[in-house]
Protein backbone atom coordinates (compact mmCIF):
# COMPACT_ATOMS: atom_id res chain seq x y z
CA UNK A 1 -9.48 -21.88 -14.07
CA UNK A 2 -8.28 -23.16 -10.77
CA UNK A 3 -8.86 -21.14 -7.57
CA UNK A 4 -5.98 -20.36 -4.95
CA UNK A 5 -5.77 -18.41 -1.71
CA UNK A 6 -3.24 -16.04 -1.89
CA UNK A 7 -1.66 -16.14 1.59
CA UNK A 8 0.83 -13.59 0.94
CA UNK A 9 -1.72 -10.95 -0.02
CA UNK A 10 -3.63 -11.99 3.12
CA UNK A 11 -1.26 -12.15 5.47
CA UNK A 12 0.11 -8.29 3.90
CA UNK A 13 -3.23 -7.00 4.29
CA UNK A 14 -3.51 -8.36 8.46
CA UNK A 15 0.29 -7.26 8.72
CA UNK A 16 -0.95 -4.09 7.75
CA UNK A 17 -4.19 -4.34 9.86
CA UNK A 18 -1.78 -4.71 12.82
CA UNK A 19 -0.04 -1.34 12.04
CA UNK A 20 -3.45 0.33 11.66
CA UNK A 21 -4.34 -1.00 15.08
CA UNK A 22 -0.82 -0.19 16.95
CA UNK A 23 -0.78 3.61 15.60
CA UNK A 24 -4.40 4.38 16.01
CA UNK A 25 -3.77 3.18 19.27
CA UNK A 26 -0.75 5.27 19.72
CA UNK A 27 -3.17 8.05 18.17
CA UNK A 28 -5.51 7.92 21.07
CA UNK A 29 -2.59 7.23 24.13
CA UNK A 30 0.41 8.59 23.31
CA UNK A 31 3.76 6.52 22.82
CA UNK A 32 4.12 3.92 25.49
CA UNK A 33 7.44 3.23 27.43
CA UNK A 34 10.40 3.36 24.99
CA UNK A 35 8.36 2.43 22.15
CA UNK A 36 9.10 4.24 18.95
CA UNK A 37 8.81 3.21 15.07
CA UNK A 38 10.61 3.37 12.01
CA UNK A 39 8.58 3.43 9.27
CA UNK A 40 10.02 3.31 5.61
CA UNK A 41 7.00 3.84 2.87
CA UNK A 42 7.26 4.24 -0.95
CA UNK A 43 7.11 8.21 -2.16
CA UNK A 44 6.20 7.35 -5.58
CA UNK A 45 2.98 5.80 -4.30
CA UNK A 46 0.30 7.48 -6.10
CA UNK A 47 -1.96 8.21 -2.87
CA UNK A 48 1.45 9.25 -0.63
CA UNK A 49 1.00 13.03 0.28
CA UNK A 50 4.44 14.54 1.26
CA UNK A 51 6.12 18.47 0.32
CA UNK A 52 7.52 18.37 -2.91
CA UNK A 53 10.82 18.96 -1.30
CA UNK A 54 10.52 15.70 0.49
CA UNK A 55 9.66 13.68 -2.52
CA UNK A 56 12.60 15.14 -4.44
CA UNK A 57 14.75 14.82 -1.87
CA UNK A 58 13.74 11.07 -1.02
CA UNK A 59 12.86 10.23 -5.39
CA UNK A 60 12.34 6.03 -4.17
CA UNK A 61 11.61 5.57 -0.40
CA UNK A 62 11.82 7.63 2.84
CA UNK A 63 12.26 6.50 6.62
CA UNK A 64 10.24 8.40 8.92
CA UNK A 65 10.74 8.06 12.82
CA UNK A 66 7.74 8.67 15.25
CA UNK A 67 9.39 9.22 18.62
CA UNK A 68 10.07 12.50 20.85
CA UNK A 69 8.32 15.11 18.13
CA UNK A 70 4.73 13.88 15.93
CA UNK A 71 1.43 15.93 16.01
CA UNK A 72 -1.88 15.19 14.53
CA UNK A 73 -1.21 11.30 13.99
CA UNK A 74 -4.13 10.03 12.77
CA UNK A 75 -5.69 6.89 11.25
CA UNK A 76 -8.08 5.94 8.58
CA UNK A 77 -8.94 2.91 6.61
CA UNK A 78 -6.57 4.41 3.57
CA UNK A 79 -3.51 5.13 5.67
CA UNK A 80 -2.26 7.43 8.67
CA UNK A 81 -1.38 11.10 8.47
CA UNK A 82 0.72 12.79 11.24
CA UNK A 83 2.99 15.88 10.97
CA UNK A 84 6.85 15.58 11.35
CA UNK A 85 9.25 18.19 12.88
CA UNK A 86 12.06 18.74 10.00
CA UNK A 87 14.75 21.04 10.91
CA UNK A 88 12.38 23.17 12.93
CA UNK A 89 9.55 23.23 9.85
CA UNK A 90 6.37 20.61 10.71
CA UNK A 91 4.82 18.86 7.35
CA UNK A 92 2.43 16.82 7.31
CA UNK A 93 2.42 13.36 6.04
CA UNK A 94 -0.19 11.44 4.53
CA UNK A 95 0.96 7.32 4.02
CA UNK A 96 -1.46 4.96 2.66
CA UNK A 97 -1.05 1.33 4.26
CA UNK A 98 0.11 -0.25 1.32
CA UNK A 99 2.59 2.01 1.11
CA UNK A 100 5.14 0.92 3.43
CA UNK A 101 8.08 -0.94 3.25
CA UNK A 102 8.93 -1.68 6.45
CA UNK A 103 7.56 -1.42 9.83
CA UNK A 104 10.26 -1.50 13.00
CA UNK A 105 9.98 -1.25 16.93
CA UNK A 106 13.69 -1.22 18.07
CA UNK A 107 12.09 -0.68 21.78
CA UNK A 108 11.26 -4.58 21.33
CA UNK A 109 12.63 -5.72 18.30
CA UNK A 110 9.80 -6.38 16.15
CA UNK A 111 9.75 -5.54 12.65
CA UNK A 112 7.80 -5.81 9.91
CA UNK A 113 8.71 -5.98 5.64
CA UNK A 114 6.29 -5.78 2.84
CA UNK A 115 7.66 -7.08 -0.19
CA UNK A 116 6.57 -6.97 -4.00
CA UNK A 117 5.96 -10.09 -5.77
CA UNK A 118 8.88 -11.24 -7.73
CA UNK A 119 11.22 -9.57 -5.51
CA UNK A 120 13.93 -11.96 -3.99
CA UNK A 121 13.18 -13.17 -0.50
CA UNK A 122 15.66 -10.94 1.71
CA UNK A 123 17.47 -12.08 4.80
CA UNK A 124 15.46 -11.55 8.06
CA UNK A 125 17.26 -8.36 9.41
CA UNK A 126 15.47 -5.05 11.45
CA UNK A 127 15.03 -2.10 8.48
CA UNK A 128 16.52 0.67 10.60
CA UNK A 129 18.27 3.60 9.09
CA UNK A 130 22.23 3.26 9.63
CA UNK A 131 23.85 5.53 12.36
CA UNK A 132 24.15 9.14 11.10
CA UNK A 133 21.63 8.84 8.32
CA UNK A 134 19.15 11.61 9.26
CA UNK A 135 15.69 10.21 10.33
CA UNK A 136 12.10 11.83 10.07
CA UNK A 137 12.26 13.17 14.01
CA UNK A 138 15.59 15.05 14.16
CA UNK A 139 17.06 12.08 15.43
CA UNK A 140 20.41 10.21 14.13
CA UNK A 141 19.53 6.63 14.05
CA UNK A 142 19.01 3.63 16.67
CA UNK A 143 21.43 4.39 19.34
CA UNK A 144 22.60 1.39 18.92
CA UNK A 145 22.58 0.68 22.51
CA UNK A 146 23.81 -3.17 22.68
CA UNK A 147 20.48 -4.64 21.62
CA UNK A 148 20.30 -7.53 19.22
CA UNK A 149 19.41 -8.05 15.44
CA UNK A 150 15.42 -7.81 15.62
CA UNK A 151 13.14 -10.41 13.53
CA UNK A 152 11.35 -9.20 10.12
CA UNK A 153 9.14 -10.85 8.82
CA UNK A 154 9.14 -11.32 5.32
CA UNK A 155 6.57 -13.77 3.50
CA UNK A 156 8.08 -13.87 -0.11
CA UNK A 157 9.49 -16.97 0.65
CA UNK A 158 6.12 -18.60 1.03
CA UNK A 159 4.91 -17.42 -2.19
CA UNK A 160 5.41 -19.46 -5.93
């Protein structure tokens, strides 16, 4: 049997790292600037912890948006938990790292896409919901305000 280093599953696993380390920051100092994220994660993931309402109503994949209204955001080697303002009722969220889809700073136009194997390599475009699709905060989208397409990183194409 011939040994290999599986770069994509290392370089998921420090993409992820970096998320840990951004929100746990966030965690301790608040938001900084115009900073915000969009976070999409998988709701059929066995260890994600959302109302049932919210997994029926989102059956594949929700977009959650920490920005003007998140409480409790914490971090643990597992995932992060934080609790969401929807329509006036607050739930809290439990999303294990390998959970999420994408990861997405509009502020500065970073973004972040975790793939599954065998999926096609997808053009390098920010993940962020379209205008008027309701997001996690009670917000309706970017605001589109004149920036450019962001860079995601996607490392699918590197794999055989």
């Amino acid at each position: 049997m011939t040994r290999t280093i599986d770069y994509g599953h290392l370089m998921h696993r420090h993409m992820r790292g970096l998320i840990h380390e951004v929100l746990e920051d966030v965690a301790a100092n608040g938001l900084p600037g115009k900073h915000h994220f969009f976070i999409t994660f998988d709701t059929q993931h066995p260890d994600v912890e959302i109302a049932d309402w919210l997994s029926d109503r989102y059956p594949g994949e929700m977009t959650i948006v920490i920005q003007h209204w998140f409480a409790d955001l914490e971090t643990s080697e597992e995932g992060f938990s934080v609790t969401l303002n929807f329509g006036d009722n607050p739930e809290p969220l439990f999303i294990p790292w390998d959970a999420i889809k994408t990861f997405v700073d509009p502020s500065v136009e970073f973004g972040l896409r975790f793939e599954t194997q065998g999926a096609p390599a997808q053009p390098t475009e920010p993940e962020t919901p379209p205008p008027g699709k309701p997001t996690r905060d009670g917000d309706e989208g970017p605001d589109g305000g004149g920036r450019g397409a962001g860079q995601v990183v996607s490392l699918d194409k590197f794999r055989k």
